[in-house]
PDB file of N, CA and C in Angstrom:
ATOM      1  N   UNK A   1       6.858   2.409 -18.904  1.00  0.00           N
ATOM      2  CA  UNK A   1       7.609   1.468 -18.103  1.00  0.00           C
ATOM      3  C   UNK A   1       8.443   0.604 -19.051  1.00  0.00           C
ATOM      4  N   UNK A   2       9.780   0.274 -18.449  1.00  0.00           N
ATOM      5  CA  UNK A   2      10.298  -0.537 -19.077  1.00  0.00           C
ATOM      6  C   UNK A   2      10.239  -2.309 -18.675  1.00  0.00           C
ATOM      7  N   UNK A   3      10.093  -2.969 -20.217  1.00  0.00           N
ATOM      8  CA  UNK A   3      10.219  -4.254 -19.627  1.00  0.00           C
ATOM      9  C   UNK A   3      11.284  -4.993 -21.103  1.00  0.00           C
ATOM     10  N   UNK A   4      11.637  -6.034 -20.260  1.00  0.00           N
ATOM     11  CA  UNK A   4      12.870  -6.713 -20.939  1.00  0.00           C
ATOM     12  C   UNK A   4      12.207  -8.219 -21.547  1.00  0.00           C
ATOM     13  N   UNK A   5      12.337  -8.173 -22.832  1.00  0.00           N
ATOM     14  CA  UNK A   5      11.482  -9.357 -23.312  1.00  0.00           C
ATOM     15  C   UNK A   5      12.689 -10.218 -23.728  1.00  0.00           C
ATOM     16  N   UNK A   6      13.192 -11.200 -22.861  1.00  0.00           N
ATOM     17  CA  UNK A   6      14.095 -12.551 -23.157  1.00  0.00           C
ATOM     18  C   UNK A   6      13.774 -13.541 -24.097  1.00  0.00           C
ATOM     19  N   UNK A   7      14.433 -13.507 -24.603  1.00  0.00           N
ATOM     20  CA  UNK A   7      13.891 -14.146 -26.183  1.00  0.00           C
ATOM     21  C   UNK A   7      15.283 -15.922 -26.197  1.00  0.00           C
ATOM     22  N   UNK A   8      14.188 -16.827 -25.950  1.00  0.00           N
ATOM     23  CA  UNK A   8      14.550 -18.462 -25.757  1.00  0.00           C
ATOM     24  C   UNK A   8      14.215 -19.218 -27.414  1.00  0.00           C
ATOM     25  N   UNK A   9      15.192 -19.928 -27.406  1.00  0.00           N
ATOM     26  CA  UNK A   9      14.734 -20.512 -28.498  1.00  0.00           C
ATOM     27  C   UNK A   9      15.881 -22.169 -28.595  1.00  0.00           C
ATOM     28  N   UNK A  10      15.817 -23.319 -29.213  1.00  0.00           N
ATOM     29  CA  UNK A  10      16.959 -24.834 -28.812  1.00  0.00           C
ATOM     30  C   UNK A  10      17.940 -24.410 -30.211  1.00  0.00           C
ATOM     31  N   UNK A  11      19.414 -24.173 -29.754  1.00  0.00           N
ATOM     32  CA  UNK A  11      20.688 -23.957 -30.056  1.00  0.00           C
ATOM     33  C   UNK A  11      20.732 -25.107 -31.333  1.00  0.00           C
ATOM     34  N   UNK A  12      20.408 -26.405 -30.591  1.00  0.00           N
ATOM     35  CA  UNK A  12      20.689 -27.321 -30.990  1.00  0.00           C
ATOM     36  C   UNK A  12      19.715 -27.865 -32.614  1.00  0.00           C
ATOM     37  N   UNK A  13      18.512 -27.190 -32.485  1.00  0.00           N
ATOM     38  CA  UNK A  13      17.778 -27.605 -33.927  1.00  0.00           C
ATOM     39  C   UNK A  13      18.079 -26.431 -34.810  1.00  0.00           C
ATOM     40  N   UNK A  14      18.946 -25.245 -34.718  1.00  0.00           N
ATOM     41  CA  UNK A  14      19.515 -24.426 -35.814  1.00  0.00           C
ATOM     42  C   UNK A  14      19.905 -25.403 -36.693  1.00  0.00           C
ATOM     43  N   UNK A  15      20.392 -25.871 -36.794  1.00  0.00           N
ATOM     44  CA  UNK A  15      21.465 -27.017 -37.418  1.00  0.00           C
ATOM     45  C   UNK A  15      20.478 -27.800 -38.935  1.00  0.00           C
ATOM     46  N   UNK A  16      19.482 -27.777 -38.336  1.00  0.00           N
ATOM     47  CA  UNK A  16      18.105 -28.733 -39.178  1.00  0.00           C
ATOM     48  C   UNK A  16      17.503 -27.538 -39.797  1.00  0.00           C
ATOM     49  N   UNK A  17      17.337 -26.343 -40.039  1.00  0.00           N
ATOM     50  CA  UNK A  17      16.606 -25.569 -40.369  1.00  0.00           C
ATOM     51  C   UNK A  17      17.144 -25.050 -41.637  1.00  0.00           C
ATOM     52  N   UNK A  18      15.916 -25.218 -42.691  1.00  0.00           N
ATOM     53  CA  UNK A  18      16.752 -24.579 -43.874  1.00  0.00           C
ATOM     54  C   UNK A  18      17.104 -23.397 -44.094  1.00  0.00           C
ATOM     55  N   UNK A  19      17.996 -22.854 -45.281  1.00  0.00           N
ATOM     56  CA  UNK A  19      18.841 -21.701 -45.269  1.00  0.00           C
ATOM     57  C   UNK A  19      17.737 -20.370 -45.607  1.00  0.00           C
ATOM     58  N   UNK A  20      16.432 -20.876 -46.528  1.00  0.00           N
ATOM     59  CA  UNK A  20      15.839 -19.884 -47.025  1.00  0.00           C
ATOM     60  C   UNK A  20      14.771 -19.240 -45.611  1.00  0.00           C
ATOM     61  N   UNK A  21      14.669 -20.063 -44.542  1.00  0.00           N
ATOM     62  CA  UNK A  21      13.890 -20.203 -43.849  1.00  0.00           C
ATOM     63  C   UNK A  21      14.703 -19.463 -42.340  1.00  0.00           C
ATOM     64  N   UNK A  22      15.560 -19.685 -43.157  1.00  0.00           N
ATOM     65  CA  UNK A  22      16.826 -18.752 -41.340  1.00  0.00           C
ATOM     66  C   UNK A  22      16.609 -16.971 -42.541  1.00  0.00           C
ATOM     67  N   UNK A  23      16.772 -17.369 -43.188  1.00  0.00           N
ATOM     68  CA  UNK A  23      16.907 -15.751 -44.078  1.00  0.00           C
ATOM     69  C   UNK A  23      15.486 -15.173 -43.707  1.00  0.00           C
ATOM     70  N   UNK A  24      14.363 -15.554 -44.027  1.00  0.00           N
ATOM     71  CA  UNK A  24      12.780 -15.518 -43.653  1.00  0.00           C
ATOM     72  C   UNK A  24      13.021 -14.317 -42.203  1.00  0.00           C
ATOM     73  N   UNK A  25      13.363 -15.683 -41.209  1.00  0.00           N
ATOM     74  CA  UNK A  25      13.105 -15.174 -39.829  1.00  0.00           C
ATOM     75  C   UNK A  25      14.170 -14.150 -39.881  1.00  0.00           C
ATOM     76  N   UNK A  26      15.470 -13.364 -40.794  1.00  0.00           N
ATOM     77  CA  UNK A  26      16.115 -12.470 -40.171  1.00  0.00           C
ATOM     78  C   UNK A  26      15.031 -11.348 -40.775  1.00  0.00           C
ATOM     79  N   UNK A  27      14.934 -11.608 -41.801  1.00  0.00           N
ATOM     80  CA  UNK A  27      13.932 -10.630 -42.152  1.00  0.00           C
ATOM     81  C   UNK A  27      12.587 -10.431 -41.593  1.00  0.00           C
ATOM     82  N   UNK A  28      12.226 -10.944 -41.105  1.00  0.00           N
ATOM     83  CA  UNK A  28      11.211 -10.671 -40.149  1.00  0.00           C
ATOM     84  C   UNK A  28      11.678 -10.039 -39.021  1.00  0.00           C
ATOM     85  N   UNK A  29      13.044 -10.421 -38.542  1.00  0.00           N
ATOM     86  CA  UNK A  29      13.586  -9.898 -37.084  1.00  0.00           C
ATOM     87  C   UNK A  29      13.802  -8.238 -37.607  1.00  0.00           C
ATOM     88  N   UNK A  30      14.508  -7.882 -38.894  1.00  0.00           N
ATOM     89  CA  UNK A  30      14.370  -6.748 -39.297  1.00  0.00           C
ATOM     90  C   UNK A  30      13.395  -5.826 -38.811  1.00  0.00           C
ATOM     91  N   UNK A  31      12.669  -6.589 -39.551  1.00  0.00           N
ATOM     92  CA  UNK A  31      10.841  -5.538 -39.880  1.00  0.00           C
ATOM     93  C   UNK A  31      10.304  -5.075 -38.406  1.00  0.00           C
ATOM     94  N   UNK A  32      10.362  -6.688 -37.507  1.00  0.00           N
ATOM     95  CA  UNK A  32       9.882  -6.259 -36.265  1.00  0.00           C
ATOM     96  C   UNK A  32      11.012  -4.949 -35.488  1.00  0.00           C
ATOM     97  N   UNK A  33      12.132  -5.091 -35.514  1.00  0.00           N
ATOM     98  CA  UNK A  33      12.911  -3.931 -35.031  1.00  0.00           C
ATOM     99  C   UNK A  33      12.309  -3.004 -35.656  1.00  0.00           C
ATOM    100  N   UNK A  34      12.693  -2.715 -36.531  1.00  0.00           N
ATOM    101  CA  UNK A  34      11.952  -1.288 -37.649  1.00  0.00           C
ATOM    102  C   UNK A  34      10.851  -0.772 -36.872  1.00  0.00           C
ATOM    103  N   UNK A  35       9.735  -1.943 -36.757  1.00  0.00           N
ATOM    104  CA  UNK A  35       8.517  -1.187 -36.420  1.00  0.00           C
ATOM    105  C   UNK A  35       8.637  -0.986 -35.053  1.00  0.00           C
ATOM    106  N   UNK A  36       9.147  -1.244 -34.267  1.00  0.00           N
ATOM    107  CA  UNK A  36       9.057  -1.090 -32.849  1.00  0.00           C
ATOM    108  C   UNK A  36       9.824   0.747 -32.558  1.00  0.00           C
ATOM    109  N   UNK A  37      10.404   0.630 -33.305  1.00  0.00           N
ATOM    110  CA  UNK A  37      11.462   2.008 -33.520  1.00  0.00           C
ATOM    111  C   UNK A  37      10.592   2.893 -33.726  1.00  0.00           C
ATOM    112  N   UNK A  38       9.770   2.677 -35.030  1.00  0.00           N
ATOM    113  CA  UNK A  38       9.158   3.774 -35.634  1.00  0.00           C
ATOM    114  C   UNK A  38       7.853   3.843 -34.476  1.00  0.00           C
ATOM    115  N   UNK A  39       7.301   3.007 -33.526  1.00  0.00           N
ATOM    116  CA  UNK A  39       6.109   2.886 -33.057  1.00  0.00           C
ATOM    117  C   UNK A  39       6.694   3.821 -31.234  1.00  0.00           C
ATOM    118  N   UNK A  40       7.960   3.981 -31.097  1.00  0.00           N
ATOM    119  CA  UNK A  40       8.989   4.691 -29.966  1.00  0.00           C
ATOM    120  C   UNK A  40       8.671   3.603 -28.648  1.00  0.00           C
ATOM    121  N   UNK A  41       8.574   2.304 -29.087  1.00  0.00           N
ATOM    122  CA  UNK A  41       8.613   1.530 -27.844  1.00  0.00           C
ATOM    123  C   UNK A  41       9.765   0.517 -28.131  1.00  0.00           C
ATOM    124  N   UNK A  42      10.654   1.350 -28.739  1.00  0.00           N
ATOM    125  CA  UNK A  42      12.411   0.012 -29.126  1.00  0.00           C
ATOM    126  C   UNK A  42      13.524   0.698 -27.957  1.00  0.00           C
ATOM    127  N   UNK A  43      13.891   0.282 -27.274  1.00  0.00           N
ATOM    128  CA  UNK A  43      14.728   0.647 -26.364  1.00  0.00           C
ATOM    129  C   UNK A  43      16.414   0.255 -26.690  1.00  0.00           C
ATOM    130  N   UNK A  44      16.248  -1.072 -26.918  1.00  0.00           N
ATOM    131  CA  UNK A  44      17.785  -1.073 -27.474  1.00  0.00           C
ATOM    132  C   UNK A  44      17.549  -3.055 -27.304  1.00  0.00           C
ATOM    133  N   UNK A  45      18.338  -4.078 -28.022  1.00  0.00           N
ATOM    134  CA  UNK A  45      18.197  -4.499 -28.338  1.00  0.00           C
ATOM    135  C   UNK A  45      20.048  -5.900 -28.669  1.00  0.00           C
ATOM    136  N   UNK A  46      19.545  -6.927 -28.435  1.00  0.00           N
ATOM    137  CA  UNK A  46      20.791  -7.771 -29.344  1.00  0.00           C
ATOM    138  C   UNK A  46      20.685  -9.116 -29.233  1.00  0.00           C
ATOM    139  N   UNK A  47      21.748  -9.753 -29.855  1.00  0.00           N
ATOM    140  CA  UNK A  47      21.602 -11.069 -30.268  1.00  0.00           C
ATOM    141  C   UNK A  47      22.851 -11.870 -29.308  1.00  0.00           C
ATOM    142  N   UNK A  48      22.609 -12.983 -28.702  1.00  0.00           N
ATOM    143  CA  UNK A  48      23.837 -13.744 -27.977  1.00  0.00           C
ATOM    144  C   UNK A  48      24.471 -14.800 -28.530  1.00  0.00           C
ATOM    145  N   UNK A  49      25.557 -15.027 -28.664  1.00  0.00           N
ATOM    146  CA  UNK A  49      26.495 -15.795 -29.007  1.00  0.00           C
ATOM    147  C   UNK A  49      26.379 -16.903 -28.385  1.00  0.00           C
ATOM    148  N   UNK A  50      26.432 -18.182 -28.962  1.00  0.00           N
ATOM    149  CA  UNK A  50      25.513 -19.385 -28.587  1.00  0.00           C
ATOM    150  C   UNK A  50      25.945 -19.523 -26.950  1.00  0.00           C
ATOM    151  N   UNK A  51      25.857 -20.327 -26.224  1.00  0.00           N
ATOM    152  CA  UNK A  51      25.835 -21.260 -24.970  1.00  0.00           C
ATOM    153  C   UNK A  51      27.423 -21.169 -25.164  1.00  0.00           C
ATOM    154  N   UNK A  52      28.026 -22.521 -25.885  1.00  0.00           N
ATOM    155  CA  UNK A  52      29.642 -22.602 -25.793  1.00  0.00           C
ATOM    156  C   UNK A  52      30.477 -21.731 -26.071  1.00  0.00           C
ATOM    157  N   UNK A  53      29.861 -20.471 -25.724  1.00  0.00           N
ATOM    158  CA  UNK A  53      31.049 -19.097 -25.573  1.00  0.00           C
ATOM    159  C   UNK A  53      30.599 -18.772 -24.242  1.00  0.00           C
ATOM    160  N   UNK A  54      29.615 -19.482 -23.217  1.00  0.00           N
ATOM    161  CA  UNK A  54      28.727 -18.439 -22.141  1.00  0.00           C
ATOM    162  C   UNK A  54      29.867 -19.136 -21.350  1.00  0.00           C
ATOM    163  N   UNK A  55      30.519 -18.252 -19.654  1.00  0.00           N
ATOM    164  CA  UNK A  55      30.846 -18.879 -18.762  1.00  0.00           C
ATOM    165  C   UNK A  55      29.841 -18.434 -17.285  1.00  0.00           C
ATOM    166  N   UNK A  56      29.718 -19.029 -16.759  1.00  0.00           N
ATOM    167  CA  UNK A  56      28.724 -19.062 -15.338  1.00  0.00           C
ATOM    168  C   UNK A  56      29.644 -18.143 -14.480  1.00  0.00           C
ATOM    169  N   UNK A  57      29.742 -17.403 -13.163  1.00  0.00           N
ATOM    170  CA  UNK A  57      30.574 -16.943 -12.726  1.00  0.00           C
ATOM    171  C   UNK A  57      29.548 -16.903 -11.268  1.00  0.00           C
ATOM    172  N   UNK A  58      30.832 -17.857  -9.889  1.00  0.00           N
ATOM    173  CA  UNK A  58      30.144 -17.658  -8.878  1.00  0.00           C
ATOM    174  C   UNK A  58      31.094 -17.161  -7.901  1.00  0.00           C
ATOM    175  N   UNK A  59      30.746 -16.351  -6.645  1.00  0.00           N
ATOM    176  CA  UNK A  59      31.638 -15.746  -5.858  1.00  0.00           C
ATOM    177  C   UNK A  59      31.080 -17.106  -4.184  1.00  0.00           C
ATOM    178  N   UNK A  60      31.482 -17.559  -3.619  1.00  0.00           N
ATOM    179  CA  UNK A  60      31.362 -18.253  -2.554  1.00  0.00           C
ATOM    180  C   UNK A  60      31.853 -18.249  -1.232  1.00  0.00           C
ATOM    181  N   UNK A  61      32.110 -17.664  -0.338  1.00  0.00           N
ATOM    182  CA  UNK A  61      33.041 -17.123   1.027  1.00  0.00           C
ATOM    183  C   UNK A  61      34.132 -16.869  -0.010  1.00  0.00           C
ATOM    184  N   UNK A  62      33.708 -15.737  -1.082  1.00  0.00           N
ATOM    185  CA  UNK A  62      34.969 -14.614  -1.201  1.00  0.00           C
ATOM    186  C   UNK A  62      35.921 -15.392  -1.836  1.00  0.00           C
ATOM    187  N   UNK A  63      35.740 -16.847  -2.683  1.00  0.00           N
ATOM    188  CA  UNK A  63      36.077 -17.278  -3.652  1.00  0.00           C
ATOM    189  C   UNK A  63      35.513 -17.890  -4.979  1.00  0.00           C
ATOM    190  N   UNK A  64      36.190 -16.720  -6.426  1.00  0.00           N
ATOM    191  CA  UNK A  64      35.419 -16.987  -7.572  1.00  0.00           C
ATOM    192  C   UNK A  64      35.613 -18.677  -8.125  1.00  0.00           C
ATOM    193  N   UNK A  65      34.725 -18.958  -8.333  1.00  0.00           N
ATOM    194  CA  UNK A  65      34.708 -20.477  -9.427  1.00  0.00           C
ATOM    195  C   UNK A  65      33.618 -19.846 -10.874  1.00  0.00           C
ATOM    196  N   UNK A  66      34.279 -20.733 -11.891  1.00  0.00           N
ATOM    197  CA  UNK A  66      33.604 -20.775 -13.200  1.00  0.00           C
ATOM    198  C   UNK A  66      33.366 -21.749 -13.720  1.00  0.00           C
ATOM    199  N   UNK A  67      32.349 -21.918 -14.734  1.00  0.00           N
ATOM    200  CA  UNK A  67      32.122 -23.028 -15.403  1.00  0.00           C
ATOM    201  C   UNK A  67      31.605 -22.636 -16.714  1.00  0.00           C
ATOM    202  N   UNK A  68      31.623 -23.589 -17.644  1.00  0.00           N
ATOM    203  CA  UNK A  68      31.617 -23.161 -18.971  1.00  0.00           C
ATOM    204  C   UNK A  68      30.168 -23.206 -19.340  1.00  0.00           C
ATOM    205  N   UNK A  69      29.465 -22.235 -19.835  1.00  0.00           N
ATOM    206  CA  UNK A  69      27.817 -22.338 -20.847  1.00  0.00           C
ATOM    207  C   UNK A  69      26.971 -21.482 -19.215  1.00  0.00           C
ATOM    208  N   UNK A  70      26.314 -22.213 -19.657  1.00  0.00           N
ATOM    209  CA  UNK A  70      25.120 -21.186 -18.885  1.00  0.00           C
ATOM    210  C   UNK A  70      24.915 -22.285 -17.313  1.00  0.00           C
ATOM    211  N   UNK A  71      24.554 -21.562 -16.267  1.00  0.00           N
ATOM    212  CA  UNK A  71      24.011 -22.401 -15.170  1.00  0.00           C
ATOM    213  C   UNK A  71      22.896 -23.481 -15.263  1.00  0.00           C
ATOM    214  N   UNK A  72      22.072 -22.748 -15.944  1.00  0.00           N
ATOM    215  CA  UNK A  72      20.959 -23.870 -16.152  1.00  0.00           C
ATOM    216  C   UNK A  72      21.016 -24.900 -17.267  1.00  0.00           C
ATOM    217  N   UNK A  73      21.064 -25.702 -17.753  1.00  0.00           N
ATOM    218  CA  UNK A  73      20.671 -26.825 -18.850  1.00  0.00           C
ATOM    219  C   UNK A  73      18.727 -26.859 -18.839  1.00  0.00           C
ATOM    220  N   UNK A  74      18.764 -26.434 -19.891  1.00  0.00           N
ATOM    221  CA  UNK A  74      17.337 -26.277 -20.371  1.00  0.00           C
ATOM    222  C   UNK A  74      17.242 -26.900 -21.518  1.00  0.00           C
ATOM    223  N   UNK A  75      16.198 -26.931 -22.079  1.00  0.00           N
ATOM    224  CA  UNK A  75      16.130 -27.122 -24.207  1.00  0.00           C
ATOM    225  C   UNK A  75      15.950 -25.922 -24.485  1.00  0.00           C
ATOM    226  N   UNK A  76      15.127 -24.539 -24.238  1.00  0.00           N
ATOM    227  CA  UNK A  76      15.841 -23.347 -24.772  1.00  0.00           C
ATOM    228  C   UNK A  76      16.380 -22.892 -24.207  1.00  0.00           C
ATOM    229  N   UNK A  77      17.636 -21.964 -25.580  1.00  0.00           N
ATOM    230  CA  UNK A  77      18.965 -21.308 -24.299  1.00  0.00           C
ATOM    231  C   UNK A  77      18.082 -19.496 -24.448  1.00  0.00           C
ATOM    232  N   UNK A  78      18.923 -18.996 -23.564  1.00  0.00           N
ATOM    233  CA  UNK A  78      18.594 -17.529 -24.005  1.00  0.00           C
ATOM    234  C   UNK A  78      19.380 -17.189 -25.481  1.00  0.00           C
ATOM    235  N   UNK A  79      18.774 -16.182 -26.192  1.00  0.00           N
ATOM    236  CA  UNK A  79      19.505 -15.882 -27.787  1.00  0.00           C
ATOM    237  C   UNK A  79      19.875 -14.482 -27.766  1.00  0.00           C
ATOM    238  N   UNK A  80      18.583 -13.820 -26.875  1.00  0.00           N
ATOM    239  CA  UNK A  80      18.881 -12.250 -27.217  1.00  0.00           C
ATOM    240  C   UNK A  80      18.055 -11.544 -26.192  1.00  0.00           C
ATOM    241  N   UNK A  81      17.985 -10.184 -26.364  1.00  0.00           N
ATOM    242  CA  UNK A  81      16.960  -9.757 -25.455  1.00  0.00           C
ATOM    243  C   UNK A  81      16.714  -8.589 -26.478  1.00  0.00           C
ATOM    244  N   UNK A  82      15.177  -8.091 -26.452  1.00  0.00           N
ATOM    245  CA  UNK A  82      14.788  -6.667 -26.511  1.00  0.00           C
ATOM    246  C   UNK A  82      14.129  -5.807 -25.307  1.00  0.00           C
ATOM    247  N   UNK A  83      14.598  -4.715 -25.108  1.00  0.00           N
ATOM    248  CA  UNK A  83      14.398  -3.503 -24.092  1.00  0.00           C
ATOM    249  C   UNK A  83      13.597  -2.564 -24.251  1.00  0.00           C
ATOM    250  N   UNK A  84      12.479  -2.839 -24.320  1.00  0.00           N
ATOM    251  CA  UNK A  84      11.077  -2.389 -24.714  1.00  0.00           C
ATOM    252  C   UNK A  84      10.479  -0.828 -23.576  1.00  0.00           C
ATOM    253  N   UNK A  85      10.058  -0.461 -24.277  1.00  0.00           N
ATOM    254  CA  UNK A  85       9.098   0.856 -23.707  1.00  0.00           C
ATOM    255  C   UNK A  85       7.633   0.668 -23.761  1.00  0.00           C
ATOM    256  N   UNK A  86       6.531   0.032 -22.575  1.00  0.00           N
ATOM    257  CA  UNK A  86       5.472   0.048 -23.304  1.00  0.00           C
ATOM    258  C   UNK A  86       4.551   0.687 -21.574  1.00  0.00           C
ATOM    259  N   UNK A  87       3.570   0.825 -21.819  1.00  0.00           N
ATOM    260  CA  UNK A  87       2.270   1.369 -20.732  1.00  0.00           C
ATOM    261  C   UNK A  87       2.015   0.486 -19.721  1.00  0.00           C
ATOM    262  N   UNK A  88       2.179  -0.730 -20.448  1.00  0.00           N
ATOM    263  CA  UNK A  88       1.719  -1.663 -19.477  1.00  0.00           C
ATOM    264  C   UNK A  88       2.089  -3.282 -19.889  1.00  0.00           C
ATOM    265  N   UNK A  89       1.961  -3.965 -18.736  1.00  0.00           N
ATOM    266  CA  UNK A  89       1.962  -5.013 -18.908  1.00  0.00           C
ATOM    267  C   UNK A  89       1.373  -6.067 -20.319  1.00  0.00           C
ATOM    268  N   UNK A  90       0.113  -5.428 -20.372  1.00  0.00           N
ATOM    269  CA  UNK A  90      -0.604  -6.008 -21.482  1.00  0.00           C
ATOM    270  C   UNK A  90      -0.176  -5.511 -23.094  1.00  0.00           C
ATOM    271  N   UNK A  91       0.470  -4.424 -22.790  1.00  0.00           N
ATOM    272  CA  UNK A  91       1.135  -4.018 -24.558  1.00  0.00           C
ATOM    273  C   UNK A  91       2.734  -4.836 -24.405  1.00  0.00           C
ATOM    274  N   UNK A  92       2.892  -4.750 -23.188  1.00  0.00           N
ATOM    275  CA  UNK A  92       4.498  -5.246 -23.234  1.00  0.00           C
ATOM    276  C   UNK A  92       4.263  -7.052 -23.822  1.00  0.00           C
ATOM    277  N   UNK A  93       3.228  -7.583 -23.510  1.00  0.00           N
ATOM    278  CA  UNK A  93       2.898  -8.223 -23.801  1.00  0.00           C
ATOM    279  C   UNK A  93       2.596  -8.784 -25.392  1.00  0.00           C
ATOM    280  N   UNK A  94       1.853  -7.853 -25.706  1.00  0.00           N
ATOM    281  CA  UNK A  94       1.285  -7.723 -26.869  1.00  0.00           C
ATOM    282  C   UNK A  94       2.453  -7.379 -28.343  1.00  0.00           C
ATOM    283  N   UNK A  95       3.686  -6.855 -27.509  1.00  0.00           N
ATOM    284  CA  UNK A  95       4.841  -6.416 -28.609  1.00  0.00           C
ATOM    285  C   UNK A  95       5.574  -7.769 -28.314  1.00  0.00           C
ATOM    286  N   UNK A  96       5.844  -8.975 -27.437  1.00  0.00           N
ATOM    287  CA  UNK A  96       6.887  -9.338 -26.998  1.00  0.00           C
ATOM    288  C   UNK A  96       5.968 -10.520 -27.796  1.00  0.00           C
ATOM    289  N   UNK A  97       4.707 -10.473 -28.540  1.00  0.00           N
ATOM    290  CA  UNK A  97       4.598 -11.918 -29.041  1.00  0.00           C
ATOM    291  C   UNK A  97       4.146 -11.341 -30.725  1.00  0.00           C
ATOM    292  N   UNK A  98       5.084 -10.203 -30.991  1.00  0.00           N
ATOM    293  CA  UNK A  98       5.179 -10.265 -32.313  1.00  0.00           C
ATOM    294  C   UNK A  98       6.321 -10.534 -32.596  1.00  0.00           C
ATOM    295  N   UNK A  99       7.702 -10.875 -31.445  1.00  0.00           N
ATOM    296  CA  UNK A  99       9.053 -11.157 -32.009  1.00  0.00           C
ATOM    297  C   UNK A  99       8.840 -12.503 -32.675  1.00  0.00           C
ATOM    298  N   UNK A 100       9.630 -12.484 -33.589  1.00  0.00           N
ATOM    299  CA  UNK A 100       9.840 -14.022 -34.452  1.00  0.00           C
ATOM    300  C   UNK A 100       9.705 -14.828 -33.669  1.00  0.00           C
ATOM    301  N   UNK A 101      10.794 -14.974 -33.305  1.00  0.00           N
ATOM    302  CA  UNK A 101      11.143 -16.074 -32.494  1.00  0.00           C
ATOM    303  C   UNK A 101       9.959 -16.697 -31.144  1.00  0.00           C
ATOM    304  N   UNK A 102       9.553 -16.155 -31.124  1.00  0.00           N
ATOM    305  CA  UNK A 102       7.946 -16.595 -30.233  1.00  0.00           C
ATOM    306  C   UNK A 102       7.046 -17.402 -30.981  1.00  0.00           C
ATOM    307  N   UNK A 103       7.498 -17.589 -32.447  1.00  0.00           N
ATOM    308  CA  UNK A 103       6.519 -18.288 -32.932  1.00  0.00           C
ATOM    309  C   UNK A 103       7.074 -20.149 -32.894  1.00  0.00           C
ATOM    310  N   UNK A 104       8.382 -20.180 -32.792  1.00  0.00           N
ATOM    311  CA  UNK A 104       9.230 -20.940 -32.434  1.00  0.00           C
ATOM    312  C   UNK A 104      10.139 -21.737 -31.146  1.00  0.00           C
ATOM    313  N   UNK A 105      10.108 -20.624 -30.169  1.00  0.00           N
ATOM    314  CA  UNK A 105      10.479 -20.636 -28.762  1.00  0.00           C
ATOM    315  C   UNK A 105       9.571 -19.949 -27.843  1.00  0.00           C
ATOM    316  N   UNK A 106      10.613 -19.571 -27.269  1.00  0.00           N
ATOM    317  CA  UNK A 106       9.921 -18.441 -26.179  1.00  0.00           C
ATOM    318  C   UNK A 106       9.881 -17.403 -25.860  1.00  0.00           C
ATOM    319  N   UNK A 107       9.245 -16.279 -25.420  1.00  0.00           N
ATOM    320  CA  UNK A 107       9.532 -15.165 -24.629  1.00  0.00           C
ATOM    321  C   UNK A 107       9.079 -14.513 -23.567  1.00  0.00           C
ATOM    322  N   UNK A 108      10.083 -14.236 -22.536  1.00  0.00           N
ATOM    323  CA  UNK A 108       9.624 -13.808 -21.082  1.00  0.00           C
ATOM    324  C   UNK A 108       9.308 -12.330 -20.982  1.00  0.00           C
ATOM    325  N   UNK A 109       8.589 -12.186 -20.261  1.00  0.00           N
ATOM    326  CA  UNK A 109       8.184 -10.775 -20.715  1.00  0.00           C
ATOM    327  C   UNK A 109       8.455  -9.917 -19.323  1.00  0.00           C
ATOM    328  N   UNK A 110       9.692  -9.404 -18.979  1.00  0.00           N
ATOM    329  CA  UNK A 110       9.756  -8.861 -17.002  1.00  0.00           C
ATOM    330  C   UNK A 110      10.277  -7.305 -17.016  1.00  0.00           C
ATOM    331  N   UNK A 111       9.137  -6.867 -16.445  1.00  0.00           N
ATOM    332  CA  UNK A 111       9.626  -5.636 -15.853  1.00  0.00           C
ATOM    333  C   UNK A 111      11.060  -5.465 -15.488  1.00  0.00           C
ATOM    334  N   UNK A 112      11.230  -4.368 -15.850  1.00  0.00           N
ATOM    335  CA  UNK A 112      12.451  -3.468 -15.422  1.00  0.00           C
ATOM    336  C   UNK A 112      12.702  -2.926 -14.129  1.00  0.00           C
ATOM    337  N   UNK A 113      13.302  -3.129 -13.106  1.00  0.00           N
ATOM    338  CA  UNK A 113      12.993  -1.815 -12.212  1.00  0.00           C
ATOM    339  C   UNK A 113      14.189  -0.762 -12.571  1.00  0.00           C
ATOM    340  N   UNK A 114      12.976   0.753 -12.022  1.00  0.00           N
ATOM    341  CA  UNK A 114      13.049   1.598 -12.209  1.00  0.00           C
ATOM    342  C   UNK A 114      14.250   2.041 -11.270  1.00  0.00           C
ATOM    343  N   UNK A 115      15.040   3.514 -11.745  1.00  0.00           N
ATOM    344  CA  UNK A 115      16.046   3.299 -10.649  1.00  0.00           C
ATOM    345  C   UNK A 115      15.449   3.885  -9.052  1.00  0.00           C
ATOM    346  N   UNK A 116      14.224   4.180  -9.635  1.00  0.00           N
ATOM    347  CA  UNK A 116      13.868   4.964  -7.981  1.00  0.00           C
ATOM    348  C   UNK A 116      13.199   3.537  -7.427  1.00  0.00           C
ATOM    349  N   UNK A 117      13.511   2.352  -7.674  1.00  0.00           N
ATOM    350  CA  UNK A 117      13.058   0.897  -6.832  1.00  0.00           C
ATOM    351  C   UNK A 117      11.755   0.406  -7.318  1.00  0.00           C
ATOM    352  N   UNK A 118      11.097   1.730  -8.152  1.00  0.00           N
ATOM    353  CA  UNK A 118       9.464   1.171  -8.757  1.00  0.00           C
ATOM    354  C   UNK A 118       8.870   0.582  -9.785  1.00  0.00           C
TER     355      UNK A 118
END
């Protein structure tokens, strides 16, 4: 089964974090891709371009409006997602809290549906 692990983390304390310590976590983001690949539960995978590039997009009696960043205002934004292959809930689980960034933010862990609705 597929599930989509949303990976949250605050835009705003990048800024405070030292340089050797952002290098750390890419390399860790590495390793964890790597192994997920080699383990055949990596589905596909990426990174999002902060909030002030996001625009909202709503359709309303058949007229579009936009607004700039994301709909919600939270303290974490979304960053990325990975597209995981796992048995079950409890491994999807179990892979979605070895991403870095879980040790720091957050991650949601939601089923996929399938295209036959299941």
């Amino acid at each position: 089964m597929k599930y989509l692990c949303l990976v949250y983390q605050e835009e705003k304390e990048e800024v405070n974090v030292p340089k050797d310590v952002i290098e750390q976590a890419k390399r860790d983001y590495w390793a964890f891709t790597d192994d997920i690949q080699k383990s055949g539960n990596y589905v596909g995978s990426h990174g999002l371009q902060h909030t002030d590039q996001a625009t909202t997009v709503r359709v309303r009696n058949g007229k579009l409006s936009t607004t700039d960043g994301p709909f919600a205002e939270t303290k974490e934004q979304l960053g990325g997602y990975f597209l995981i292959e796992a048995k079950d809930r409890t491994e999807a689980i179990q892979i979605a809290s070895r991403i870095p960034s879980a040790k720091w933010g957050s991650v949601e862990v939601r089923p996929v549906w399938s295209q036959t609705g299941k």
